[in-house]
C-alpha atoms as a PDB file:
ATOM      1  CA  UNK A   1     -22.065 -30.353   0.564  1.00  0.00           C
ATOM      2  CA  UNK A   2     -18.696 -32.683  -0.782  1.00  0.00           C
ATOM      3  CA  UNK A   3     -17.189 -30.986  -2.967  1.00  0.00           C
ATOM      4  CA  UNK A   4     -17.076 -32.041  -6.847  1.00  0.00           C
ATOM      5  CA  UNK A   5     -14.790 -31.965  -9.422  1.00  0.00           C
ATOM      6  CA  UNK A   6     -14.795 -30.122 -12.536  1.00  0.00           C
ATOM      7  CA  UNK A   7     -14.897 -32.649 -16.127  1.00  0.00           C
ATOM      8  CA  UNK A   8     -12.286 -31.884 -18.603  1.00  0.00           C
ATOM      9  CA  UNK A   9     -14.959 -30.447 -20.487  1.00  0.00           C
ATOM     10  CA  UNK A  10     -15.887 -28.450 -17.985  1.00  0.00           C
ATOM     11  CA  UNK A  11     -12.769 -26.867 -17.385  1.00  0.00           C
ATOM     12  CA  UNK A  12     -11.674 -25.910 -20.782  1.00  0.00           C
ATOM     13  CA  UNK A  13     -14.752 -24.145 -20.986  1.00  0.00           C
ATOM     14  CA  UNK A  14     -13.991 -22.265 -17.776  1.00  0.00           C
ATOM     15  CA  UNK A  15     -11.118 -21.309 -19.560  1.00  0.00           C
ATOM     16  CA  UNK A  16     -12.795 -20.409 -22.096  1.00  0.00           C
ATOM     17  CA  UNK A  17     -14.931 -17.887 -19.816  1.00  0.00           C
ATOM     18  CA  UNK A  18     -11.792 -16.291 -18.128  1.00  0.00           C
ATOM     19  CA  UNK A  19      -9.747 -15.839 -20.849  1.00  0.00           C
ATOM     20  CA  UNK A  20     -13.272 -14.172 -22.666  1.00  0.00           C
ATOM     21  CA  UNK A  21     -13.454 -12.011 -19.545  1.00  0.00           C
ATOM     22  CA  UNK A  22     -10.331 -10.754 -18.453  1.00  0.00           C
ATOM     23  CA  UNK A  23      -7.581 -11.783 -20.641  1.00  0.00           C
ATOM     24  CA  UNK A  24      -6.534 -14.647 -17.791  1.00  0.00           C
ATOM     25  CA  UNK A  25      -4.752 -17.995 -19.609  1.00  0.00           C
ATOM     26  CA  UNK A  26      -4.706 -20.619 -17.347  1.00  0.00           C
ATOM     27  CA  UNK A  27      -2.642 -23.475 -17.860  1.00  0.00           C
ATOM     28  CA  UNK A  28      -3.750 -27.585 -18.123  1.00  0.00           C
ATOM     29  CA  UNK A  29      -2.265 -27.543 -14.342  1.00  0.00           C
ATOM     30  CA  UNK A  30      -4.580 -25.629 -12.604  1.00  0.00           C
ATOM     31  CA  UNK A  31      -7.289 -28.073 -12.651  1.00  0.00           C
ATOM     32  CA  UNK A  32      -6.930 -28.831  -8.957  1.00  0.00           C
ATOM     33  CA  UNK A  33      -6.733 -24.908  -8.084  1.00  0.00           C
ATOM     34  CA  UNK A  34     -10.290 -23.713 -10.028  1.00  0.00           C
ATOM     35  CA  UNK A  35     -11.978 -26.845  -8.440  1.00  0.00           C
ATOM     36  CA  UNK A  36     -11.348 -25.894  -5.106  1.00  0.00           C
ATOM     37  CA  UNK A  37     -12.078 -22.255  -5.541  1.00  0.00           C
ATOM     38  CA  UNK A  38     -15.733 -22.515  -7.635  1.00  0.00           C
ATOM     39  CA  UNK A  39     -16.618 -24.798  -5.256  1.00  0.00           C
ATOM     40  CA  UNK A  40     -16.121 -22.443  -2.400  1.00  0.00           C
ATOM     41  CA  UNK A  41     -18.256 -19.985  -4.619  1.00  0.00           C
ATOM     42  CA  UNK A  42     -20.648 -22.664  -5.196  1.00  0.00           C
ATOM     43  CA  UNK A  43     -21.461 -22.957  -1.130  1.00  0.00           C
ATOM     44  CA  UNK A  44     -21.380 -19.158  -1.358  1.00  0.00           C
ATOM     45  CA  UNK A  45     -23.359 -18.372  -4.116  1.00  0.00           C
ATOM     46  CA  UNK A  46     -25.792 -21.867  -2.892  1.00  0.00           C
ATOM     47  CA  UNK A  47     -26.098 -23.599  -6.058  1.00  0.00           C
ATOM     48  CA  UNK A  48     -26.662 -27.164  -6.011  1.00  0.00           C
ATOM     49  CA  UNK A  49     -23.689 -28.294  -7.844  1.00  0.00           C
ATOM     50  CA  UNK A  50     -20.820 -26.726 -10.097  1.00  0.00           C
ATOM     51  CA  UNK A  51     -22.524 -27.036 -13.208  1.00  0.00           C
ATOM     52  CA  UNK A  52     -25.100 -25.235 -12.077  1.00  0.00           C
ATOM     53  CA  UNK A  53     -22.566 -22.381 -11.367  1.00  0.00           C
ATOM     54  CA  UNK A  54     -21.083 -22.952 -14.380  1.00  0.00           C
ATOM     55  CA  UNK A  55     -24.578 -22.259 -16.280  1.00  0.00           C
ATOM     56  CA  UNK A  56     -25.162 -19.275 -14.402  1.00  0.00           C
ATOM     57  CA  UNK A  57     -22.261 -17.753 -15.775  1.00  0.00           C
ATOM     58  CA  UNK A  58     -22.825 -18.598 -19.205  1.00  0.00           C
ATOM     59  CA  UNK A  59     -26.313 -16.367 -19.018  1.00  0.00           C
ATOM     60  CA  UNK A  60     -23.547 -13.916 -17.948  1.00  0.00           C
ATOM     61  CA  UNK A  61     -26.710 -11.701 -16.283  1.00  0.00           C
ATOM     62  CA  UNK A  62     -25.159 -11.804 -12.603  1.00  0.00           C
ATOM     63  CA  UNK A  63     -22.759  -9.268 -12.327  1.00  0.00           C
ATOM     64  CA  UNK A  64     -21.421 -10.308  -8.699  1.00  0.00           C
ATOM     65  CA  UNK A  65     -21.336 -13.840  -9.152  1.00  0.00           C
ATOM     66  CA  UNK A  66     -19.145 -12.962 -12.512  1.00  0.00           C
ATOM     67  CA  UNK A  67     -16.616 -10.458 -10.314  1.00  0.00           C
ATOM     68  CA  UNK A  68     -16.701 -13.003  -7.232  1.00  0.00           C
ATOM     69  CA  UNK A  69     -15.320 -15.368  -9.657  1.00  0.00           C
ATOM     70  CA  UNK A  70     -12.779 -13.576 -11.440  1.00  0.00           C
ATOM     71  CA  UNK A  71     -11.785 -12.226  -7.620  1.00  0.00           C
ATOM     72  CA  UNK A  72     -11.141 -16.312  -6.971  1.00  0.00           C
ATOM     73  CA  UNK A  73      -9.016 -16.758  -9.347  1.00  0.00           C
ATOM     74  CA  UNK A  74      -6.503 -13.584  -8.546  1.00  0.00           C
ATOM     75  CA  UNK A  75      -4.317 -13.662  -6.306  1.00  0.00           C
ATOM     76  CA  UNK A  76      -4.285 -10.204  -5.738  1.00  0.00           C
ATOM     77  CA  UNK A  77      -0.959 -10.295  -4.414  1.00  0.00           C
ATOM     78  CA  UNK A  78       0.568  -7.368  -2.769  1.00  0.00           C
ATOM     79  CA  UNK A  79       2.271  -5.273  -0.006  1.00  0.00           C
ATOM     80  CA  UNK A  80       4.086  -1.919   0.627  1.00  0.00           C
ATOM     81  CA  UNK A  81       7.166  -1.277  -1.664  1.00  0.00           C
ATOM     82  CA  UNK A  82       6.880  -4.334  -2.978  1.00  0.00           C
ATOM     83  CA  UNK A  83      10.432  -5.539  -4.183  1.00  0.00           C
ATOM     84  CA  UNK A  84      11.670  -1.863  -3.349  1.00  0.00           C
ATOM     85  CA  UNK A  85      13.851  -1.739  -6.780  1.00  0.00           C
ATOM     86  CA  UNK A  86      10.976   0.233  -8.357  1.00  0.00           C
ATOM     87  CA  UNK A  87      10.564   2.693  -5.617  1.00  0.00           C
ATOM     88  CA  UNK A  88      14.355   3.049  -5.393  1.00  0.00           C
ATOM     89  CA  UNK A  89      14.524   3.613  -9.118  1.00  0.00           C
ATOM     90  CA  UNK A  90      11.540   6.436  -9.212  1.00  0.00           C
ATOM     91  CA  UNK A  91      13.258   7.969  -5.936  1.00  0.00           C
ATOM     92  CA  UNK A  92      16.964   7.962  -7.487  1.00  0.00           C
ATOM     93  CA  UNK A  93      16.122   8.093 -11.670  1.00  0.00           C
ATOM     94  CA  UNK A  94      13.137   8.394 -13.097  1.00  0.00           C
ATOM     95  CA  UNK A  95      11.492  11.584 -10.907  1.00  0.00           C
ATOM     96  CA  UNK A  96      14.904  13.638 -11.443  1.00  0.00           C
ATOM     97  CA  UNK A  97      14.394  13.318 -15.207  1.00  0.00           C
ATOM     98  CA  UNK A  98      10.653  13.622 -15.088  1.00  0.00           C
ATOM     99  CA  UNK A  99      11.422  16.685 -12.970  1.00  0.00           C
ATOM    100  CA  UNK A 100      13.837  18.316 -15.521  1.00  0.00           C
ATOM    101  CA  UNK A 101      10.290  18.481 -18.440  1.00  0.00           C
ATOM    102  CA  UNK A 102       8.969  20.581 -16.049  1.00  0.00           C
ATOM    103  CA  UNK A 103       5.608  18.738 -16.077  1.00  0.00           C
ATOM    104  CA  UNK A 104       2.527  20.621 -15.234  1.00  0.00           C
ATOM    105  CA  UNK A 105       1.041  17.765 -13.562  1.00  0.00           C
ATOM    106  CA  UNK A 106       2.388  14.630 -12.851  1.00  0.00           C
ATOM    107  CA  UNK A 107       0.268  11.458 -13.985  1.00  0.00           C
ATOM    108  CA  UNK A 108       1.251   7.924 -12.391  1.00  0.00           C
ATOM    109  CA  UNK A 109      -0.750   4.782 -13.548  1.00  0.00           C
ATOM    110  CA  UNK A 110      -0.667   1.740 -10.873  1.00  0.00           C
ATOM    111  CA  UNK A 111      -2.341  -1.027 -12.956  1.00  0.00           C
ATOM    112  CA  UNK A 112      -3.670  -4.033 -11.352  1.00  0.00           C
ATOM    113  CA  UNK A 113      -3.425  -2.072  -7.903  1.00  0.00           C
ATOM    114  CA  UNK A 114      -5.530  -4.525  -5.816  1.00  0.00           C
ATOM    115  CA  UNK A 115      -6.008  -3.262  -2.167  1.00  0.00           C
ATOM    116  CA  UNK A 116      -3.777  -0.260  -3.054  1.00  0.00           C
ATOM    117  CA  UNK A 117      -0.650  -0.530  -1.351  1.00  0.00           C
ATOM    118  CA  UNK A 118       1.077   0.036  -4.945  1.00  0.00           C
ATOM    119  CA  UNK A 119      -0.149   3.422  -5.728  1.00  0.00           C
ATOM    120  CA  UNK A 120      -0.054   4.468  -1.601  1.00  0.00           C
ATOM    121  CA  UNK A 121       3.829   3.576  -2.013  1.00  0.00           C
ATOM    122  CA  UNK A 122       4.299   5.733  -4.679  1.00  0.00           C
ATOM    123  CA  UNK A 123       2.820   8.576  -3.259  1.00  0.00           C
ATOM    124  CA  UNK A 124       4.564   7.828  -0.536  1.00  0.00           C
ATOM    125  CA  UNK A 125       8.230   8.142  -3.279  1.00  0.00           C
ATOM    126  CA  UNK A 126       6.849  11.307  -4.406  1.00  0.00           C
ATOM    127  CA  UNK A 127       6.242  13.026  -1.577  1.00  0.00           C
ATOM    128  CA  UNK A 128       9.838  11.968   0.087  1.00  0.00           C
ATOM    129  CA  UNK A 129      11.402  12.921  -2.846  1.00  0.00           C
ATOM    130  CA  UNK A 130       9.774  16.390  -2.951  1.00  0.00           C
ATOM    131  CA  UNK A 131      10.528  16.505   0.291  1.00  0.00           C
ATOM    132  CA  UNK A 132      14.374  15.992  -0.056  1.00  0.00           C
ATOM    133  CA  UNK A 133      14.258  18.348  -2.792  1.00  0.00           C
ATOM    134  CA  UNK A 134      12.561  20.667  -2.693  1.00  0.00           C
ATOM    135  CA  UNK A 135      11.324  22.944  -5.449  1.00  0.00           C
ATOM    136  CA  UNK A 136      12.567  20.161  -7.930  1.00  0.00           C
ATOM    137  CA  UNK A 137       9.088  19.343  -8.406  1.00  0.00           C
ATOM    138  CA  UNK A 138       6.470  20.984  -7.949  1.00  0.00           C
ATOM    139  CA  UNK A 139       3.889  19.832 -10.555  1.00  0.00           C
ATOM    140  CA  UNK A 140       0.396  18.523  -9.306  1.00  0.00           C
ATOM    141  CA  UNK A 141       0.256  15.201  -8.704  1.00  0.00           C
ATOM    142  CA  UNK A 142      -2.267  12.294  -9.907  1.00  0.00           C
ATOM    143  CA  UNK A 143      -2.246   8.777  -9.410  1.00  0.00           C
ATOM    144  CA  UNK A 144      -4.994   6.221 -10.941  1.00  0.00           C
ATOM    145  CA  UNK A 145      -4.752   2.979  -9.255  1.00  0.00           C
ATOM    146  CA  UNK A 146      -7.161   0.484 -11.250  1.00  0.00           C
ATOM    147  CA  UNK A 147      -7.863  -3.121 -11.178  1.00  0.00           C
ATOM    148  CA  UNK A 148     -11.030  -5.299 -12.233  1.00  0.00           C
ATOM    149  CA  UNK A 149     -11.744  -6.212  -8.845  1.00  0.00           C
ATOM    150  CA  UNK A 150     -14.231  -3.837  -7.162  1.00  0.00           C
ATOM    151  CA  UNK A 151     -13.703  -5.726  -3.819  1.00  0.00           C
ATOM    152  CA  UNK A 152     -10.187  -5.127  -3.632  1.00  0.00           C
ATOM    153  CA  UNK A 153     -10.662  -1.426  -4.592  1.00  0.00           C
ATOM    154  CA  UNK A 154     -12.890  -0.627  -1.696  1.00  0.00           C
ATOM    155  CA  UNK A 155     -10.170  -1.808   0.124  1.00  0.00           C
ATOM    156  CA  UNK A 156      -8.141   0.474  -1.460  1.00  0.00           C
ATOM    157  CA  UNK A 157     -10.126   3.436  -1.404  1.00  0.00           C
ATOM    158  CA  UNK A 158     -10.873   3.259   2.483  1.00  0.00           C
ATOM    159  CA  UNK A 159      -7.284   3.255   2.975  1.00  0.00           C
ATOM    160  CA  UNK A 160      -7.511   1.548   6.281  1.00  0.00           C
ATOM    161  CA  UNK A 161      -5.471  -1.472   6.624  1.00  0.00           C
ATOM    162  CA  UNK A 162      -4.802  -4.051   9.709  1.00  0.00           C
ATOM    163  CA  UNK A 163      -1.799  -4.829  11.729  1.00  0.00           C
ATOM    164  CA  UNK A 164      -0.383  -7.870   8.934  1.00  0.00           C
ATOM    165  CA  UNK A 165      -0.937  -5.812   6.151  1.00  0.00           C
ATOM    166  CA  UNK A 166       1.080  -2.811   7.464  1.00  0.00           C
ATOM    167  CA  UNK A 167       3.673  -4.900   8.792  1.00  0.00           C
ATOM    168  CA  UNK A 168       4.348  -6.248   4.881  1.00  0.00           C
ATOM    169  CA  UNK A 169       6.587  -3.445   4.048  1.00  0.00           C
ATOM    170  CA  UNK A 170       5.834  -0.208   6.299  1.00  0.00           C
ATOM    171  CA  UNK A 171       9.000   0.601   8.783  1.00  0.00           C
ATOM    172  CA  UNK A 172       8.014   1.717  12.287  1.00  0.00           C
ATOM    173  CA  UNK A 173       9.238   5.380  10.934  1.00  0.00           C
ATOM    174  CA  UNK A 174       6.367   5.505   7.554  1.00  0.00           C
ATOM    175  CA  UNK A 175       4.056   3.944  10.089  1.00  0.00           C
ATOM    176  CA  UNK A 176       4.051   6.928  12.551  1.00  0.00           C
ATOM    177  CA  UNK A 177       4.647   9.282  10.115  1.00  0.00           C
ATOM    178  CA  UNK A 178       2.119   8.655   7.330  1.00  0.00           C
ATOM    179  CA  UNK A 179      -0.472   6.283   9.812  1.00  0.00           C
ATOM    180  CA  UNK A 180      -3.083   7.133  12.354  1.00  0.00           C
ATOM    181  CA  UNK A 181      -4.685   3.881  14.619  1.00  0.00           C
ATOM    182  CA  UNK A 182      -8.455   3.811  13.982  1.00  0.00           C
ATOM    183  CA  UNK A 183     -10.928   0.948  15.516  1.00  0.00           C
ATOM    184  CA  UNK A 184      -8.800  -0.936  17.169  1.00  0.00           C
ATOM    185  CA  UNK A 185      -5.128  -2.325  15.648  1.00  0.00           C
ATOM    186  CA  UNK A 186      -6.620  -0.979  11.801  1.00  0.00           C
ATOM    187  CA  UNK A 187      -4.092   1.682  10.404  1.00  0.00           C
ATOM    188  CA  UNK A 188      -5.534   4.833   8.294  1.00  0.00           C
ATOM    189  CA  UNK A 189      -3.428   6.581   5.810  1.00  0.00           C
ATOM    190  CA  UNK A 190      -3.306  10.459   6.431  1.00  0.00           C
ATOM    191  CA  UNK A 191      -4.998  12.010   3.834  1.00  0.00           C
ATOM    192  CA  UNK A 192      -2.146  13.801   2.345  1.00  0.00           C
ATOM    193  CA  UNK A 193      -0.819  10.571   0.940  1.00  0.00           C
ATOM    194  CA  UNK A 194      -4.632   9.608  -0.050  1.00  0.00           C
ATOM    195  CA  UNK A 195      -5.541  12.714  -1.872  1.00  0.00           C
ATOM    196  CA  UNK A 196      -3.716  12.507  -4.987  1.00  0.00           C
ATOM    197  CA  UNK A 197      -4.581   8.876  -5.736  1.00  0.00           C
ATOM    198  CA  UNK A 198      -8.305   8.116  -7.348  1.00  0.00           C
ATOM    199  CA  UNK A 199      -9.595   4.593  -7.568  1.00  0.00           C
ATOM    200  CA  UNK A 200     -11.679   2.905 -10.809  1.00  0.00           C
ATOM    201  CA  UNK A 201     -12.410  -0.279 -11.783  1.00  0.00           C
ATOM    202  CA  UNK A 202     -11.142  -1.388 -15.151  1.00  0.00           C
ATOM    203  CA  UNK A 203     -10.134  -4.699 -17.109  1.00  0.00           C
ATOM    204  CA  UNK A 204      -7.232  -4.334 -19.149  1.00  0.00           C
ATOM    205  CA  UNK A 205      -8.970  -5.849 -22.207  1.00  0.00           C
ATOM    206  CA  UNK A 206     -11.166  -2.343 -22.009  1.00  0.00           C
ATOM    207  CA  UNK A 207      -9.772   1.034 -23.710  1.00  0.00           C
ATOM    208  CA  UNK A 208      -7.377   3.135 -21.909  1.00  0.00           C
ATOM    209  CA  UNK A 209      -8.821   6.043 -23.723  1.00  0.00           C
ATOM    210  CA  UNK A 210     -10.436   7.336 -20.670  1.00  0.00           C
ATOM    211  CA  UNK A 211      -7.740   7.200 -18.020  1.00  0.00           C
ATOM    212  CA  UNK A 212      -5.964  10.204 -19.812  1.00  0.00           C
ATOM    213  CA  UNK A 213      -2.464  10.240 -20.433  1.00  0.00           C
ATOM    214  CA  UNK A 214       0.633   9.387 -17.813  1.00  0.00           C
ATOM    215  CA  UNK A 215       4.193   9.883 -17.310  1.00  0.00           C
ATOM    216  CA  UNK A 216       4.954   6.879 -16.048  1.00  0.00           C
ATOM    217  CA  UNK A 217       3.234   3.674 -15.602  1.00  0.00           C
ATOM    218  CA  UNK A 218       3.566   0.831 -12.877  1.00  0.00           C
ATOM    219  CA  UNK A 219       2.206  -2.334 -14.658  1.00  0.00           C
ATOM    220  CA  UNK A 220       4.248  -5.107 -12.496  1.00  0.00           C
ATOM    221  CA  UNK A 221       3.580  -9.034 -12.492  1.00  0.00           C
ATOM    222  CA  UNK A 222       0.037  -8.739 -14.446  1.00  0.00           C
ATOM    223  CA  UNK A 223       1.439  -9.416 -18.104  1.00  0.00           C
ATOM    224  CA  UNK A 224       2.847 -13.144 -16.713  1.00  0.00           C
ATOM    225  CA  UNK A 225      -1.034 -13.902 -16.451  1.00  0.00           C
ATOM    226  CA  UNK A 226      -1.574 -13.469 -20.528  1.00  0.00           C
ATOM    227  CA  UNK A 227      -1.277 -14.782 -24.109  1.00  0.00           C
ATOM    228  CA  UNK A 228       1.367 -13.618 -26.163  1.00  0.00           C
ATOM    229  CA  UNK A 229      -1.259 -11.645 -28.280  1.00  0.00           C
ATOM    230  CA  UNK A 230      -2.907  -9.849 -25.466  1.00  0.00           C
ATOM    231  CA  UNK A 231       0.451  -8.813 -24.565  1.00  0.00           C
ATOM    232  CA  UNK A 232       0.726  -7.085 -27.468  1.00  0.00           C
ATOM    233  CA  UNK A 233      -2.197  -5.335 -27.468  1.00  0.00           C
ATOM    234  CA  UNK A 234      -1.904  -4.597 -23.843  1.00  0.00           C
ATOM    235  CA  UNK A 235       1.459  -2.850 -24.444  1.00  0.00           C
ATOM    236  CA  UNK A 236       0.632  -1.315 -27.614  1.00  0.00           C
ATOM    237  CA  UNK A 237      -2.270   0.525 -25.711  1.00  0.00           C
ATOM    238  CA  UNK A 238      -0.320   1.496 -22.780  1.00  0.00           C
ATOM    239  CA  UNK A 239       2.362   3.096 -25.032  1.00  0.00           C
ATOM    240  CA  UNK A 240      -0.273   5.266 -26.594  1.00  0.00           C
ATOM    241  CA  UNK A 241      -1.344   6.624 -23.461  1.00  0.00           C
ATOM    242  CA  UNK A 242       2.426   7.511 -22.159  1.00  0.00           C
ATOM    243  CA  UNK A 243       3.965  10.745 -22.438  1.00  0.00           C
ATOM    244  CA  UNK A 244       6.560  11.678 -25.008  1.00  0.00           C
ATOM    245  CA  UNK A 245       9.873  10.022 -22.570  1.00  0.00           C
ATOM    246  CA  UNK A 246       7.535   8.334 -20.345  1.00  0.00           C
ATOM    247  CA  UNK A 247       8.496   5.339 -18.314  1.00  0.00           C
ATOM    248  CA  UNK A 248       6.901   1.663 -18.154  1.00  0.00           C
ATOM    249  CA  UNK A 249       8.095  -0.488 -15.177  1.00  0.00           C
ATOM    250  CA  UNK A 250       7.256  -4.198 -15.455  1.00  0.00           C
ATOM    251  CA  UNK A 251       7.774  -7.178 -12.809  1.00  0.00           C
ATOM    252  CA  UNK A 252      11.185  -8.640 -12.366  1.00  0.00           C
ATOM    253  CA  UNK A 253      10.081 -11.677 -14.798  1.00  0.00           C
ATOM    254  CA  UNK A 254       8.599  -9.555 -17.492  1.00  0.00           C
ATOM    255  CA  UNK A 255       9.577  -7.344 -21.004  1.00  0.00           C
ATOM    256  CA  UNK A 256       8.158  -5.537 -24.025  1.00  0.00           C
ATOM    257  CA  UNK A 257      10.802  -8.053 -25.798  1.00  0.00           C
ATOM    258  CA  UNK A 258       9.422  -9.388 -28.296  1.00  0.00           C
ATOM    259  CA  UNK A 259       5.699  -8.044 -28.016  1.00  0.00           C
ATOM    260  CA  UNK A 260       5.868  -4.061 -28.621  1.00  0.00           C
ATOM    261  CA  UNK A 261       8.633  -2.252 -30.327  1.00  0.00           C
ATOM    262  CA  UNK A 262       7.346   1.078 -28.824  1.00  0.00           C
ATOM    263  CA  UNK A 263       9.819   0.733 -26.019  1.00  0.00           C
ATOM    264  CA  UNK A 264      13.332   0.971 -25.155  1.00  0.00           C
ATOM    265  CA  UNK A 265      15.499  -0.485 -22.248  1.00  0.00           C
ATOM    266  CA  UNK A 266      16.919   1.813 -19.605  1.00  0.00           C
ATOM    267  CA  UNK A 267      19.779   0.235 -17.354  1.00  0.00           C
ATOM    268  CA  UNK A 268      19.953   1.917 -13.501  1.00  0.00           C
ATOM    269  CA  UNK A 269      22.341   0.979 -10.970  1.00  0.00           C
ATOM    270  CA  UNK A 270      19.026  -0.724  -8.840  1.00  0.00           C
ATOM    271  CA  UNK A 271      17.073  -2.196 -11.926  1.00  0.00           C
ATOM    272  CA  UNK A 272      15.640  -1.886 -15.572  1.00  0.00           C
ATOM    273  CA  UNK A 273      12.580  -0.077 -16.802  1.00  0.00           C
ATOM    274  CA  UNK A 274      10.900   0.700 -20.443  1.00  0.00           C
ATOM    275  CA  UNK A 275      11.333   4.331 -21.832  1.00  0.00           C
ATOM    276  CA  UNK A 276       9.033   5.151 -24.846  1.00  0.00           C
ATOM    277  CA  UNK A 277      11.013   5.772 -27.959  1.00  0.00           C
ATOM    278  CA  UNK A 278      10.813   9.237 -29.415  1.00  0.00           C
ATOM    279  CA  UNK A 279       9.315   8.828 -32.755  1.00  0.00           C
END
């Protein structure tokens, strides 16, 4: 089948669809970039031609061909202590202050977790941290990794990962210490590590209502991907489910700034994150 390309009319109503559907803005130049990937799903998914995809999810009644889609056009971009800074600054900062509340249970929120090697890395912080101090902190511990893709969060909850993905960001030390080999060169995270972390599938445009409340949340390089209004409301939300002094950490390029006054910015030695204000 040669592959087609998408009219201008058909595009801004693709846009239409994913910005409907999960908050996603994409800009006049991705033209090239949705073409190629629908018509991958269009071979996939054997329809005859891209409008015909196109139609399909308009009717909106197939619920894979809908997530296949959105999982297209994510990059779903990760690794192990990715850019380190955060880690460094939950390691060094923010769990010595959480520590001195004397939580009874500490609740971490990795947003947009895709395959899970965000919310495995912070249980990975904790536990070295408890480990180097110990009786510091002692509360339970919860993570909630979520993200819209259910692909990527089976992934995620199998914990199993191959020899590339544990080489992006695992040192030989983590990888005996916190890794068995399974089937072949796939790496399985002890379950010590897995146990406090739970899995669920959520779009950010949903309510947080559900997911409880946190003491800190990881929300890193997902805010880039919307308008300046969902931004808001994105924030806004998350602030309601923090913690009286609970922490936000954002992606290098991103800030409350401008979009949610709920915050305020803390200055470390290794990086910045977003405190909520006491009110």
């Amino acid at each position: 089948m040669t592959d087609q390309v998408l009219s201008k009319s058909q595009y801004d109503d693709f846009r239409h669809f994913l910005e409907q559907s999960c908050g996603i803005v994409l800009g006049d130049n991705k033209h090239y970039l949705v073409t190629s990937r629908l018509n991958r799903l269009t071979q996939e998914f054997s329809f005859t031609n891209l409008g015909a995809l196109l139609d399909a999810l308009k009717k909106n009644n197939d619920g894979r061909l809908k997530e296949r889609v959105i999982d297209a056009m994510t990059t779903n971009e990760t690794s192990w202590f990715r850019d380190n800074y955060p880690f460094e600054l939950m390691r060094e900062n923010l769990l010595p202050d959480l520590a001195r509340n004397k939580p009874s249970r500490l609740r971490i929120w990795s947003a947009a977790c895709s395959t899970g090697q965000e919310p495995y890395s912070i249980s990975m912080t904790v536990h070295e941290f408890q480990q180097k101090n110990p009786g510091m902190l002692t509360a339970p511990l919860e993570i909630v990794g979520t993200d819209i893709s259910g692909t990527v969060l089976n992934i995620a909850k199998a914990a199993k990962y191959d020899e590339l993905s544990i080489a992006r960001g695992i040192t030989e030390q983590r990888r005996s210490q916190y890794f068995t080999q399974v089937e072949g060169n796939r790496w399985q995270l002890i379950d010590k590590l897995r146990s406090p972390v739970r899995f669920t599938e959520i779009n950010l445009l949903q309510s947080y209502t559900l997911l409880g409340r946190f003491d800190l949340i990881f929300c890193r390089n997902v805010l880039i991907y919307f308008s300046s209004d969902l931004k808001t409301d994105i924030l806004t939300r998350m602030s309601q489910i923090l913690n009286p002094g609970g922490y936000l950490i954002l992606g290098g390029s991103e800030s409350p700034t401008g979009y949610c006054r709920a915050f305020e910015m803390v200055r470390f030695p290794k990086g910045v994150v977003y405190r909520l204000k006491s009110s």
